[in-house]
N, C-alpha and C. Protein backbone atom coordinates (compact mmCIF):
# COMPACT_ATOMS: atom_id res chain seq x y z
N UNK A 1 -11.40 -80.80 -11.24
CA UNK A 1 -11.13 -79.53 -10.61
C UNK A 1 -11.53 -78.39 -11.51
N UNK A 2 -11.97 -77.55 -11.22
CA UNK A 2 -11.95 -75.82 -12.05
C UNK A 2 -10.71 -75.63 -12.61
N UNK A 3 -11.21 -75.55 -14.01
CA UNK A 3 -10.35 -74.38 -14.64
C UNK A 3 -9.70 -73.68 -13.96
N UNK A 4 -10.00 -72.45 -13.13
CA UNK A 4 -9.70 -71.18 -12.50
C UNK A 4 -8.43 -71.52 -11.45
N UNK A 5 -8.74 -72.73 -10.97
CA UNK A 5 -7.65 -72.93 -10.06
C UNK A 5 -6.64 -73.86 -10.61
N UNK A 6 -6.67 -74.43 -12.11
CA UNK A 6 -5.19 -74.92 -12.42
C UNK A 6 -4.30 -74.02 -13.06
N UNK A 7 -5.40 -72.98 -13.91
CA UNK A 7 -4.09 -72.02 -14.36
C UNK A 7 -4.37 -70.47 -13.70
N UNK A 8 -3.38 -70.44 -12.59
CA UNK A 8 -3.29 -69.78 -11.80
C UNK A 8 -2.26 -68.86 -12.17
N UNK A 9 -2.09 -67.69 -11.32
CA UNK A 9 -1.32 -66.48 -11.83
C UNK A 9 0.07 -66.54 -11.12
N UNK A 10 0.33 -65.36 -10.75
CA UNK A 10 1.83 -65.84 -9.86
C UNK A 10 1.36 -65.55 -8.45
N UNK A 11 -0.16 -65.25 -8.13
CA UNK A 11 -0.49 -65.01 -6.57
C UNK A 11 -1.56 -66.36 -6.36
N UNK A 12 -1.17 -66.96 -5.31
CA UNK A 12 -2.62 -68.14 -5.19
C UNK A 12 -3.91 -67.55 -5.30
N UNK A 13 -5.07 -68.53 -6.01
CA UNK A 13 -6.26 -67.74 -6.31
C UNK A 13 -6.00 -66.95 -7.77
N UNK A 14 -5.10 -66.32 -8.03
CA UNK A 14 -5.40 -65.74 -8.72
C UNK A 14 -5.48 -66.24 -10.35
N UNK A 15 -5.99 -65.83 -11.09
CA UNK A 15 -6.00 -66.25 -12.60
C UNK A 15 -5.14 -65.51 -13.65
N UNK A 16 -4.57 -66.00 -14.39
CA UNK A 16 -3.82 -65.07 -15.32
C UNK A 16 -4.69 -64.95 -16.84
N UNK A 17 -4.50 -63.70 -16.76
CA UNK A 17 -5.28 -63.30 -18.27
C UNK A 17 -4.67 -63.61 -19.64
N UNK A 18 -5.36 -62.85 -20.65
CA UNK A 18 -4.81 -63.56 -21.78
C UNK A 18 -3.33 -62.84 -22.03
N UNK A 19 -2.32 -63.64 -22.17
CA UNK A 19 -1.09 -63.17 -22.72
C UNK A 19 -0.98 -62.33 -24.14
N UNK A 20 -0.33 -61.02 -23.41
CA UNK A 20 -0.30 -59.97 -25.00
C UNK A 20 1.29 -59.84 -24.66
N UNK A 21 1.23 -59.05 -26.02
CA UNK A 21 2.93 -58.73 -25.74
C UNK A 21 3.23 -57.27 -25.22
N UNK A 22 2.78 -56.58 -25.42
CA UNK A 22 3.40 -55.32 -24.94
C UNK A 22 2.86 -55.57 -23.16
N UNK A 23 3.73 -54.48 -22.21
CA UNK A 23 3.33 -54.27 -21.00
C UNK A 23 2.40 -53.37 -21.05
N UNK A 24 1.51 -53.47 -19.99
CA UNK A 24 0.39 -52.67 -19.79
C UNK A 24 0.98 -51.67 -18.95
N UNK A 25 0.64 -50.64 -19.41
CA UNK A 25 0.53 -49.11 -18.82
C UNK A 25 -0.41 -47.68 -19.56
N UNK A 26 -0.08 -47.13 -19.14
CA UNK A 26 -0.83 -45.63 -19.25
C UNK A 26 -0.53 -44.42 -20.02
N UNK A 27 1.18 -44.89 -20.84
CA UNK A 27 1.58 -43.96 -21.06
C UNK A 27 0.64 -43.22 -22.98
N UNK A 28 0.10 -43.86 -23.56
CA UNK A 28 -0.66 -43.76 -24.55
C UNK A 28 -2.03 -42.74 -24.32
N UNK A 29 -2.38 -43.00 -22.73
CA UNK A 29 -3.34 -42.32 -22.29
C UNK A 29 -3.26 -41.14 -21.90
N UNK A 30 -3.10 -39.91 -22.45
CA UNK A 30 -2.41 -38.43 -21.79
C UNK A 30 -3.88 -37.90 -21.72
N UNK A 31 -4.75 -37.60 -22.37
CA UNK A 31 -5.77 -36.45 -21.93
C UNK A 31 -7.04 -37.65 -22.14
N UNK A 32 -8.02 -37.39 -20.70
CA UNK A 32 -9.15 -38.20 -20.79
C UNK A 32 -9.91 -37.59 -21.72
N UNK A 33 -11.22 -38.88 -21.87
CA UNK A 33 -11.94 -38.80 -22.87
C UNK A 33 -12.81 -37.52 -23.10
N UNK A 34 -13.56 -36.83 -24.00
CA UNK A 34 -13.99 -35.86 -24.14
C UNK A 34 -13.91 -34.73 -24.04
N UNK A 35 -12.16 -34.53 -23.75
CA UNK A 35 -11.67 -33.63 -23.67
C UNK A 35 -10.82 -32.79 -24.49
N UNK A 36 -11.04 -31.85 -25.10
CA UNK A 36 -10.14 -31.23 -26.47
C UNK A 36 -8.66 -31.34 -26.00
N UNK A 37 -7.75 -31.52 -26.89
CA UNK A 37 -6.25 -32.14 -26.68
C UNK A 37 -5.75 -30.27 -26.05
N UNK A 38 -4.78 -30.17 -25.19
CA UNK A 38 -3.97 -29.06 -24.72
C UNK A 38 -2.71 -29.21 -25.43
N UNK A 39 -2.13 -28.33 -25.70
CA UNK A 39 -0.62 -27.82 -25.51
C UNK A 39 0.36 -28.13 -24.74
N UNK A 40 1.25 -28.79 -24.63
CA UNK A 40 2.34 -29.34 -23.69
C UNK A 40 2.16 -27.85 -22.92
N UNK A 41 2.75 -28.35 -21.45
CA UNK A 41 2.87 -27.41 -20.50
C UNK A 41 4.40 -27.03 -20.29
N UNK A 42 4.89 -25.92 -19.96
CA UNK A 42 6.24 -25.96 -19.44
C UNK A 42 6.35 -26.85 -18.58
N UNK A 43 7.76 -26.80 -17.73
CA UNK A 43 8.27 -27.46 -16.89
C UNK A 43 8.02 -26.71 -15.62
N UNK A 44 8.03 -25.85 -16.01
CA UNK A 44 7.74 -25.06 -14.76
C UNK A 44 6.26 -24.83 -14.16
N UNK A 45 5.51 -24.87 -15.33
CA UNK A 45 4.45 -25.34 -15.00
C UNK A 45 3.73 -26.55 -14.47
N UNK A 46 4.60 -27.36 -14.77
CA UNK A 46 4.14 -28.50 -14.32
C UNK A 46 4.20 -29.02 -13.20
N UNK A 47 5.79 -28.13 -12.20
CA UNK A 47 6.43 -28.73 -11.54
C UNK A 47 5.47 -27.69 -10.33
N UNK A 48 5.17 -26.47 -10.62
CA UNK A 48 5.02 -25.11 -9.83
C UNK A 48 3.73 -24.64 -9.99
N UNK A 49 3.15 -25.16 -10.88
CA UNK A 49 1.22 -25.26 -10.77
C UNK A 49 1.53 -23.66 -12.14
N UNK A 50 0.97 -23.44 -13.08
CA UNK A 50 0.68 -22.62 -13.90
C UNK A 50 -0.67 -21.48 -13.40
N UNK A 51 -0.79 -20.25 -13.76
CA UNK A 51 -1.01 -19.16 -13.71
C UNK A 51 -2.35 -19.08 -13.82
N UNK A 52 -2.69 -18.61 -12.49
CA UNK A 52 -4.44 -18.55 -12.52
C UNK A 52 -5.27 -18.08 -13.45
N UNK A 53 -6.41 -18.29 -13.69
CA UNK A 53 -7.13 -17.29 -14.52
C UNK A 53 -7.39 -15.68 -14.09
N UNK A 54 -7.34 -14.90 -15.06
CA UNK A 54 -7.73 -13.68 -14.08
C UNK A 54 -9.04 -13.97 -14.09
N UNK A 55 -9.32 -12.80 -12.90
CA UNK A 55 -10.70 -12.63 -12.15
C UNK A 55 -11.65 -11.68 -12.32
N UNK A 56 -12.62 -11.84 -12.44
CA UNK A 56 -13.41 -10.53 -13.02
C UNK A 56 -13.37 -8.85 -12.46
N UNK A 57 -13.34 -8.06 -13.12
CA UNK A 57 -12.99 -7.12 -12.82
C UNK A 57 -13.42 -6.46 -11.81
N UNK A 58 -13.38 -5.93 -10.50
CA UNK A 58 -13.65 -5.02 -9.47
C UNK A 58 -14.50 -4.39 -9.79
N UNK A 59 -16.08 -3.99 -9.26
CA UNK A 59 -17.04 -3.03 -9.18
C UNK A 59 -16.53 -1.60 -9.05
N UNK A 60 -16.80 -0.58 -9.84
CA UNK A 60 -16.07 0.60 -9.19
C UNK A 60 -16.75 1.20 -7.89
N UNK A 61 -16.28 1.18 -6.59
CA UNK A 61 -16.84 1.99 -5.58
C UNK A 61 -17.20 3.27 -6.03
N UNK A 62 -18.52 3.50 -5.10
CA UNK A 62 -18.74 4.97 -5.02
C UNK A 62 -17.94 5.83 -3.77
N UNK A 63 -16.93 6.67 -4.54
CA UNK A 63 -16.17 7.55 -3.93
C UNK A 63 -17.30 8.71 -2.64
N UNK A 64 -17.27 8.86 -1.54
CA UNK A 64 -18.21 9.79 -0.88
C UNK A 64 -17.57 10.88 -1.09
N UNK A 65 -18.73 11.89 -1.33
CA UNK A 65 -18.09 13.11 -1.49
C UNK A 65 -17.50 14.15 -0.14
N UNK A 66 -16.45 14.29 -0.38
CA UNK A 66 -15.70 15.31 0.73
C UNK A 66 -16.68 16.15 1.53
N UNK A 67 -16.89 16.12 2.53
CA UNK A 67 -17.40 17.27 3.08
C UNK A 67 -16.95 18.83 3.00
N UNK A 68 -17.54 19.77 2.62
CA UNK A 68 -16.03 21.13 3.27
C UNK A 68 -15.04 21.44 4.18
N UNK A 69 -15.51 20.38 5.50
CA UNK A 69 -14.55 20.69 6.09
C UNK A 69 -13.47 20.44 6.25
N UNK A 70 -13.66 19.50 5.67
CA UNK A 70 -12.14 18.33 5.05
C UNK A 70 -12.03 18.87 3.89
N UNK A 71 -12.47 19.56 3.02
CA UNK A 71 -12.06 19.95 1.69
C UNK A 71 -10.80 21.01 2.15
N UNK A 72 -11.39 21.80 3.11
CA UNK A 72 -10.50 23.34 4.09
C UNK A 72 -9.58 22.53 4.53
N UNK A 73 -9.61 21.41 5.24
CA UNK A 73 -8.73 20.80 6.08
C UNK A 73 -7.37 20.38 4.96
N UNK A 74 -7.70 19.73 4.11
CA UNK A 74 -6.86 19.44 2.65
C UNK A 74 -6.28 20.70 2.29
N UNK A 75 -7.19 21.57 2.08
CA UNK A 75 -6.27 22.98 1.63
C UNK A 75 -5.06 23.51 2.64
N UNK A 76 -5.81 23.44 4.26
CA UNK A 76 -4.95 23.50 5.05
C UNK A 76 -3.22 23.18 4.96
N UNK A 77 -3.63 21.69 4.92
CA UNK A 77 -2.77 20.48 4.52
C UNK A 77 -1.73 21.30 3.52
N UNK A 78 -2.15 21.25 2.51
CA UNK A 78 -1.67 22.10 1.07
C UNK A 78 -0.88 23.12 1.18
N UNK A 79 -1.22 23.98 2.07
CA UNK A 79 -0.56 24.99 2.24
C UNK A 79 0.73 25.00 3.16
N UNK A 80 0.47 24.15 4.27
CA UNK A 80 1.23 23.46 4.92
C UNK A 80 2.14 22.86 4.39
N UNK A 81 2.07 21.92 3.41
CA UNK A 81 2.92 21.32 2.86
C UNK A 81 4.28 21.86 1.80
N UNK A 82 3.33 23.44 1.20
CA UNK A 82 3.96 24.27 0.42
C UNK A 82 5.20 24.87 1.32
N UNK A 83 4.44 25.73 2.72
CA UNK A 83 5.32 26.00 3.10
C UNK A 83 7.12 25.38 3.80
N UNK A 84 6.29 23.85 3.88
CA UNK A 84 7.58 23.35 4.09
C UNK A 84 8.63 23.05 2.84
N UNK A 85 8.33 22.79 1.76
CA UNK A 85 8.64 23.01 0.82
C UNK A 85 9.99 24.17 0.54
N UNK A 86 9.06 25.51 0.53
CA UNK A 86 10.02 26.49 0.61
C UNK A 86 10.62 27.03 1.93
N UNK A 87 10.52 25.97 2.90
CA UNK A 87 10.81 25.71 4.02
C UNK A 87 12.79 25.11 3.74
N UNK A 88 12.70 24.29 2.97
CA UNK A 88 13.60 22.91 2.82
C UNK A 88 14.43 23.86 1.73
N UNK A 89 14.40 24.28 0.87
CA UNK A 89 14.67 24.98 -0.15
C UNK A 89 15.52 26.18 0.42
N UNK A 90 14.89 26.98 1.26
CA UNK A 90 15.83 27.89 2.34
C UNK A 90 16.65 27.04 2.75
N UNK A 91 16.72 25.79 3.70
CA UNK A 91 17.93 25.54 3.97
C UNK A 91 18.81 24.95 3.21
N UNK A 92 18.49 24.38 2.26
CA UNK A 92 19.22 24.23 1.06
C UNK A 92 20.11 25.13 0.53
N UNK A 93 19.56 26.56 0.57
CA UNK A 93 20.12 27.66 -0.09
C UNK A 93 21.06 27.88 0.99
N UNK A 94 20.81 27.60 2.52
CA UNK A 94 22.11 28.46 3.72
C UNK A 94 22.67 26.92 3.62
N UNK A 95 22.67 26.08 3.55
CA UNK A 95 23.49 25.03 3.68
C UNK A 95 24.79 25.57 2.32
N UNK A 96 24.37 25.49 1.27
CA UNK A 96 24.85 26.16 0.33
C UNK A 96 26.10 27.06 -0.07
N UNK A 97 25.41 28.13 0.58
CA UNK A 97 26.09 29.17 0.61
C UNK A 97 26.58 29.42 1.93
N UNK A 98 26.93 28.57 2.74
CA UNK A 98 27.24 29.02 3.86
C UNK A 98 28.22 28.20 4.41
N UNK A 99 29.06 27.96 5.63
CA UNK A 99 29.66 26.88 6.04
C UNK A 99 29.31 26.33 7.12
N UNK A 100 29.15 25.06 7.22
CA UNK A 100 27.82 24.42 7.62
C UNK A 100 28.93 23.75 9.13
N UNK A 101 28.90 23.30 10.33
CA UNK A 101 29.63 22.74 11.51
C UNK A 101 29.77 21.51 10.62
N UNK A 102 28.67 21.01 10.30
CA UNK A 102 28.53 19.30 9.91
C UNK A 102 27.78 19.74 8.63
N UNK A 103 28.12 19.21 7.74
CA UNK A 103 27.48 19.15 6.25
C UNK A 103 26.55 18.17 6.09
N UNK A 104 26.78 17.48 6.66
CA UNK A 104 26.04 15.96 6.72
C UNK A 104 24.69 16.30 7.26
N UNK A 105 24.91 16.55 8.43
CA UNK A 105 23.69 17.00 9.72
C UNK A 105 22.62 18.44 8.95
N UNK A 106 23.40 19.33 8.25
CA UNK A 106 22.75 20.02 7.48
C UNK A 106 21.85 19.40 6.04
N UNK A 107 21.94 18.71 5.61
CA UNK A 107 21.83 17.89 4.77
C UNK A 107 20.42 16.89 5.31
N UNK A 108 21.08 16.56 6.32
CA UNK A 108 20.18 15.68 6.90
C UNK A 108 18.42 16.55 7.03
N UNK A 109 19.08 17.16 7.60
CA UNK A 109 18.06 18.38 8.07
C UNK A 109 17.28 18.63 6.83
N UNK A 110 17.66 19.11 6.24
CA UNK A 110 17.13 19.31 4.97
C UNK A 110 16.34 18.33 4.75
N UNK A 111 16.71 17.07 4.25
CA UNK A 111 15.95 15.83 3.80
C UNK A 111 14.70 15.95 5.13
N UNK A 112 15.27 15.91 6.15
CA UNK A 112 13.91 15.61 7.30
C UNK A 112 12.96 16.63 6.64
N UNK A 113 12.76 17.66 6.78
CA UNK A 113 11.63 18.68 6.47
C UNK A 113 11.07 18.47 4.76
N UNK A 114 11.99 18.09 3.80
CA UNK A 114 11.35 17.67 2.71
C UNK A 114 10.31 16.45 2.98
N UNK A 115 10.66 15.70 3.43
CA UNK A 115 10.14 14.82 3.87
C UNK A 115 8.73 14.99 4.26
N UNK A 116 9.19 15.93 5.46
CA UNK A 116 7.56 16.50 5.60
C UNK A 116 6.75 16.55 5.14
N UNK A 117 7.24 17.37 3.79
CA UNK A 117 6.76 18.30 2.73
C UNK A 117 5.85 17.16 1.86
N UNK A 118 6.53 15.99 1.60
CA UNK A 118 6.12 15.28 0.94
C UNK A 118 5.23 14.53 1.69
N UNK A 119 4.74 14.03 2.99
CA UNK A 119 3.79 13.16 4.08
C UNK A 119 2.57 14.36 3.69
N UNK A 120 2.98 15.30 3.81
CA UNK A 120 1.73 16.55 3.96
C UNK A 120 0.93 16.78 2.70
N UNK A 121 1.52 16.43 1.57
CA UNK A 121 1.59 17.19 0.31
C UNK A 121 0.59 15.46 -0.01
N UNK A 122 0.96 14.58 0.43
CA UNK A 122 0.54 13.18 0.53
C UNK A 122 -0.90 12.95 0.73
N UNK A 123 -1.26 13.61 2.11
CA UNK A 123 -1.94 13.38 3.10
C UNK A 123 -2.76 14.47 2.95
N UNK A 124 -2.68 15.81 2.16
CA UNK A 124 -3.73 16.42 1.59
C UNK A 124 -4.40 15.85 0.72
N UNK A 125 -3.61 15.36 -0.36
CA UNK A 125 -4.68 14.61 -1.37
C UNK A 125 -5.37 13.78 -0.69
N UNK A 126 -4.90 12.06 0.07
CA UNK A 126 -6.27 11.90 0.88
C UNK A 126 -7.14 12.29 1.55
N UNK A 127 -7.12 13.02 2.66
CA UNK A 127 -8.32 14.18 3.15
C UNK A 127 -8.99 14.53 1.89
N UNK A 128 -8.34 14.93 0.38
CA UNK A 128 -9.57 15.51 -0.22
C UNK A 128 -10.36 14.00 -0.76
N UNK A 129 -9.78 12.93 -0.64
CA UNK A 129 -10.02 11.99 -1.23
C UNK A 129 -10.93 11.42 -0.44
N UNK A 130 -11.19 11.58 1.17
CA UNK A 130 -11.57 10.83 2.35
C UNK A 130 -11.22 9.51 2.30
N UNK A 131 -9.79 9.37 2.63
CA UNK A 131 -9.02 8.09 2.74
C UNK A 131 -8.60 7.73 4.36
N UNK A 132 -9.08 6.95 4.46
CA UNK A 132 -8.96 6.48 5.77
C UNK A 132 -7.36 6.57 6.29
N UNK A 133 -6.90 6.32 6.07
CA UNK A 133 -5.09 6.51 6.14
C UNK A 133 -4.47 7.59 6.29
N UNK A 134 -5.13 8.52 5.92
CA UNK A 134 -4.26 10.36 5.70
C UNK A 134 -5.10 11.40 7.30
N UNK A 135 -5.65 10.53 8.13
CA UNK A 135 -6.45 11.29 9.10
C UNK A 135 -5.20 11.52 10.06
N UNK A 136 -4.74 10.19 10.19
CA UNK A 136 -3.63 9.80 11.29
C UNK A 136 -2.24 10.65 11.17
N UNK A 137 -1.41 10.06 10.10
CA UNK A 137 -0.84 11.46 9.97
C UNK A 137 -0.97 12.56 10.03
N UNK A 138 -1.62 13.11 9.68
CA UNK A 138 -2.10 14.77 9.47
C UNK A 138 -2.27 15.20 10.91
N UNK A 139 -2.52 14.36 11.81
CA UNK A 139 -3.13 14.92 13.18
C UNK A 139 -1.68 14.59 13.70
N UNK A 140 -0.83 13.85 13.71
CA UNK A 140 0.64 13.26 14.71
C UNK A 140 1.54 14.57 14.01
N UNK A 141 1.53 15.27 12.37
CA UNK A 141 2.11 16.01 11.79
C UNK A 141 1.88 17.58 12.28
N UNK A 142 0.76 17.52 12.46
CA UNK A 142 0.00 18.74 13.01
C UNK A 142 0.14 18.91 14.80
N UNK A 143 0.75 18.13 15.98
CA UNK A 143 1.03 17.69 17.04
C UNK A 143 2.77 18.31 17.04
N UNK A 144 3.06 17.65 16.20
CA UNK A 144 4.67 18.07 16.28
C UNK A 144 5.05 19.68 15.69
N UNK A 145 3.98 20.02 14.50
CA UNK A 145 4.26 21.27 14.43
C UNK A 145 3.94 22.02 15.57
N UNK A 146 2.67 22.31 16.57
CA UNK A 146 2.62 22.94 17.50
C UNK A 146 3.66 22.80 18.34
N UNK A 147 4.27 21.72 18.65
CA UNK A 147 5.49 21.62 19.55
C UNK A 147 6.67 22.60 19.21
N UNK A 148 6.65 22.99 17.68
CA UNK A 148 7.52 23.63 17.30
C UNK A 148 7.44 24.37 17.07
N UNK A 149 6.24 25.27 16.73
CA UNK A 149 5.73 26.57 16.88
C UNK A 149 5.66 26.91 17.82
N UNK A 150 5.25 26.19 18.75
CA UNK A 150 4.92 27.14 21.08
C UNK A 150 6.99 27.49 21.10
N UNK A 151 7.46 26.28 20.72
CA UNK A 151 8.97 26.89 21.08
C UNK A 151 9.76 28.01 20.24
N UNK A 152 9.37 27.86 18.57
CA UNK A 152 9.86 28.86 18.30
C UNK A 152 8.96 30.29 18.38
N UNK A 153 7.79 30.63 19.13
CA UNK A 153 7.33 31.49 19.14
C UNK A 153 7.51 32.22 20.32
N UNK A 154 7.49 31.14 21.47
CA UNK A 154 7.56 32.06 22.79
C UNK A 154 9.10 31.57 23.32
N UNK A 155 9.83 30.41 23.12
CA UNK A 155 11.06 30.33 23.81
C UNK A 155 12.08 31.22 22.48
N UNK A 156 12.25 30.35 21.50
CA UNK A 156 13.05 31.50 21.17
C UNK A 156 12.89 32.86 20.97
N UNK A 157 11.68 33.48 20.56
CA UNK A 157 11.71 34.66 20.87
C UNK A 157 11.39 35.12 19.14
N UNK A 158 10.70 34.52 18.15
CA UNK A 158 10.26 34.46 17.08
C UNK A 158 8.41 34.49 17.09
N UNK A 159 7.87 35.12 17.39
CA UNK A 159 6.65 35.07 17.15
C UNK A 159 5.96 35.31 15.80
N UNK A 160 6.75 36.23 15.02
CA UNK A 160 6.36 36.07 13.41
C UNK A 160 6.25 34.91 13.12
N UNK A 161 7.08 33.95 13.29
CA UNK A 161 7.21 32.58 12.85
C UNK A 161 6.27 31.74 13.18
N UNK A 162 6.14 31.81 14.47
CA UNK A 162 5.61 31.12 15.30
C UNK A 162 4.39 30.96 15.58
N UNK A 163 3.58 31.64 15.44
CA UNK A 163 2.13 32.19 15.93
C UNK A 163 1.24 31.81 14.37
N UNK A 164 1.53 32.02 13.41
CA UNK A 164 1.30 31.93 12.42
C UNK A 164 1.18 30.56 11.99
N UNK A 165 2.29 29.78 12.42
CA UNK A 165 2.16 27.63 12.61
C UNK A 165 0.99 27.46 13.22
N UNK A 166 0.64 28.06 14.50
CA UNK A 166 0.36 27.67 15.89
C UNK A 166 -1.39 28.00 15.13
N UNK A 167 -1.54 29.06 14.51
CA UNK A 167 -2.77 29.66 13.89
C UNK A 167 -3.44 28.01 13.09
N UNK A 168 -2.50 27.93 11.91
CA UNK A 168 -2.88 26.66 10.86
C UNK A 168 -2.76 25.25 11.57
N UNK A 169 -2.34 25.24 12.48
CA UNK A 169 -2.46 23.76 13.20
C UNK A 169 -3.61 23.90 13.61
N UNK A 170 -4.08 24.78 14.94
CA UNK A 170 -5.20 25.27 15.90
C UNK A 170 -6.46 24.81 14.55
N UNK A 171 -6.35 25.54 13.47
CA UNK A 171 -7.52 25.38 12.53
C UNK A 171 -7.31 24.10 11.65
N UNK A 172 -6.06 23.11 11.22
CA UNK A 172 -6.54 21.87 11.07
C UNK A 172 -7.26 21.17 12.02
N UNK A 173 -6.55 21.05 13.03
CA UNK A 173 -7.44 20.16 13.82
C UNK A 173 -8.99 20.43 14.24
N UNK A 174 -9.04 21.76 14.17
CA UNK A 174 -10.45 21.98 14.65
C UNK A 174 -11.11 21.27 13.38
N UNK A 175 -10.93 21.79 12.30
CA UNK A 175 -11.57 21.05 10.85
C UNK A 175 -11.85 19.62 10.81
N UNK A 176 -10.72 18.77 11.18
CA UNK A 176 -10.60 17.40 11.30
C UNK A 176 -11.72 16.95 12.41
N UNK A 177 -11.90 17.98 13.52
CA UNK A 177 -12.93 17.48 14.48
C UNK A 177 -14.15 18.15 14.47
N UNK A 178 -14.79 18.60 13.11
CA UNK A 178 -15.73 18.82 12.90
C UNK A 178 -16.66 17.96 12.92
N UNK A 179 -17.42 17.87 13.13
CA UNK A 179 -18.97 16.48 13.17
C UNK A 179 -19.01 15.82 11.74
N UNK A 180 -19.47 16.98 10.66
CA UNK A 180 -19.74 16.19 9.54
C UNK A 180 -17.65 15.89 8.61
N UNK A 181 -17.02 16.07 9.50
CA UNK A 181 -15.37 15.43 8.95
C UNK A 181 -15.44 13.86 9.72
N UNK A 182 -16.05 14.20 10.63
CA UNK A 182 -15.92 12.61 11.23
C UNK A 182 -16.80 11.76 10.70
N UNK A 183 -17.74 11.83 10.70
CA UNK A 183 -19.09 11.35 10.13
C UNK A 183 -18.59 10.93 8.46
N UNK A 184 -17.69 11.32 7.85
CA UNK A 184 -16.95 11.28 6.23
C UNK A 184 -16.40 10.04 6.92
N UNK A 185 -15.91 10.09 7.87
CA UNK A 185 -14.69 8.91 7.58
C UNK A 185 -15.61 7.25 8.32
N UNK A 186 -16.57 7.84 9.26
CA UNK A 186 -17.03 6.91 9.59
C UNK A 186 -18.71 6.30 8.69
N UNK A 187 -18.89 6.84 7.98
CA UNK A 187 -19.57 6.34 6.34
C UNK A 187 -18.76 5.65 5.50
N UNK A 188 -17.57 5.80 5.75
CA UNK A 188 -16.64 4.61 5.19
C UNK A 188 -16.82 3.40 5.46
């Protein structure tokens, strides 16, 4: 008979190799061949995958330059924004000095129009920036002021106030819908 089939392994067919003493395994084997030895890894790394390489640095875009009419439109903006400013600041001062129905609601008030102050004051710098993002506001901001200029000019009976909003809205938007303001954002 063959060799091969009298000294057999513990599976039929199979052959058993030469007897060593230690068990065979892998644990001696940590980094394959030709490879410079690493640094133990955390645990956390090991368990949670470790920290990408960074990536090469971003090309700097070329910024397009503002048109004027969006440069005016930004100033617009600016001025707009100032006035709410010392808009918020007045009621600050009658909230203040004064006694208010609701303190809270005065207060509130206040914060709303700062607020403003700050979307506008925001949203000028992009217009001068031609940022796609600051068109939208500026036009929904400029919508609600006319709403509030037509009422405080002709219903309540304030046209100093009033006419003067109604003026700087009328001329953002016309600015914003100038040919070469649109043409800025759509070269984007």
């Amino acid at each position: 008979m063959d060799s091969r089939l009298t000294t057999g392994g513990p599976f039929p067919g199979e052959e058993r190799g030469p007897v060593t003493e230690a068990p065979r395994n892998l644990g001696a084997v940590n980094e394959p061949a030709g490879v410079p030895p690493q640094p133990p890894r955390r645990r956390s790394e090991r368990l949670l995958g470790g920290a990408a390489e960074p990536s090469a640095p971003r090309p700097q875009r070329a910024r397009p330059e503002a048109p004027r009419s969006l440069r005016w439109a930004a100033v617009v903006v600016g001025v707009e924004a100032a006035a709410l400013v010392l808009m918020a600041g007045w009621l600050l001062y009658l909230v203040v000095s004064s006694t208010a129905d609701s303190v809270a609601a005065a207060l509130g008030e206040v914060a709303f129009v700062a607020a403003g102050a700050a979307v506008l004051a925001a949203a000028a710098v992009g217009l001068w920036r031609v940022a796609g993002w600051a068109r939208g506001p500026v036009v929904v901001l400029q919508l609600l002021l006319a709403a509030l200029a037509y009422t405080t000019a002709f219903d309540a009976g304030r046209p100093a106030i009033g006419l003067p909003v109604l003026v700087l809205v009328a001329a953002e938007l016309y600015l914003l819908a100038t040919p070469e303001s649109r043409l800025a954002y759509s070269e984007r």
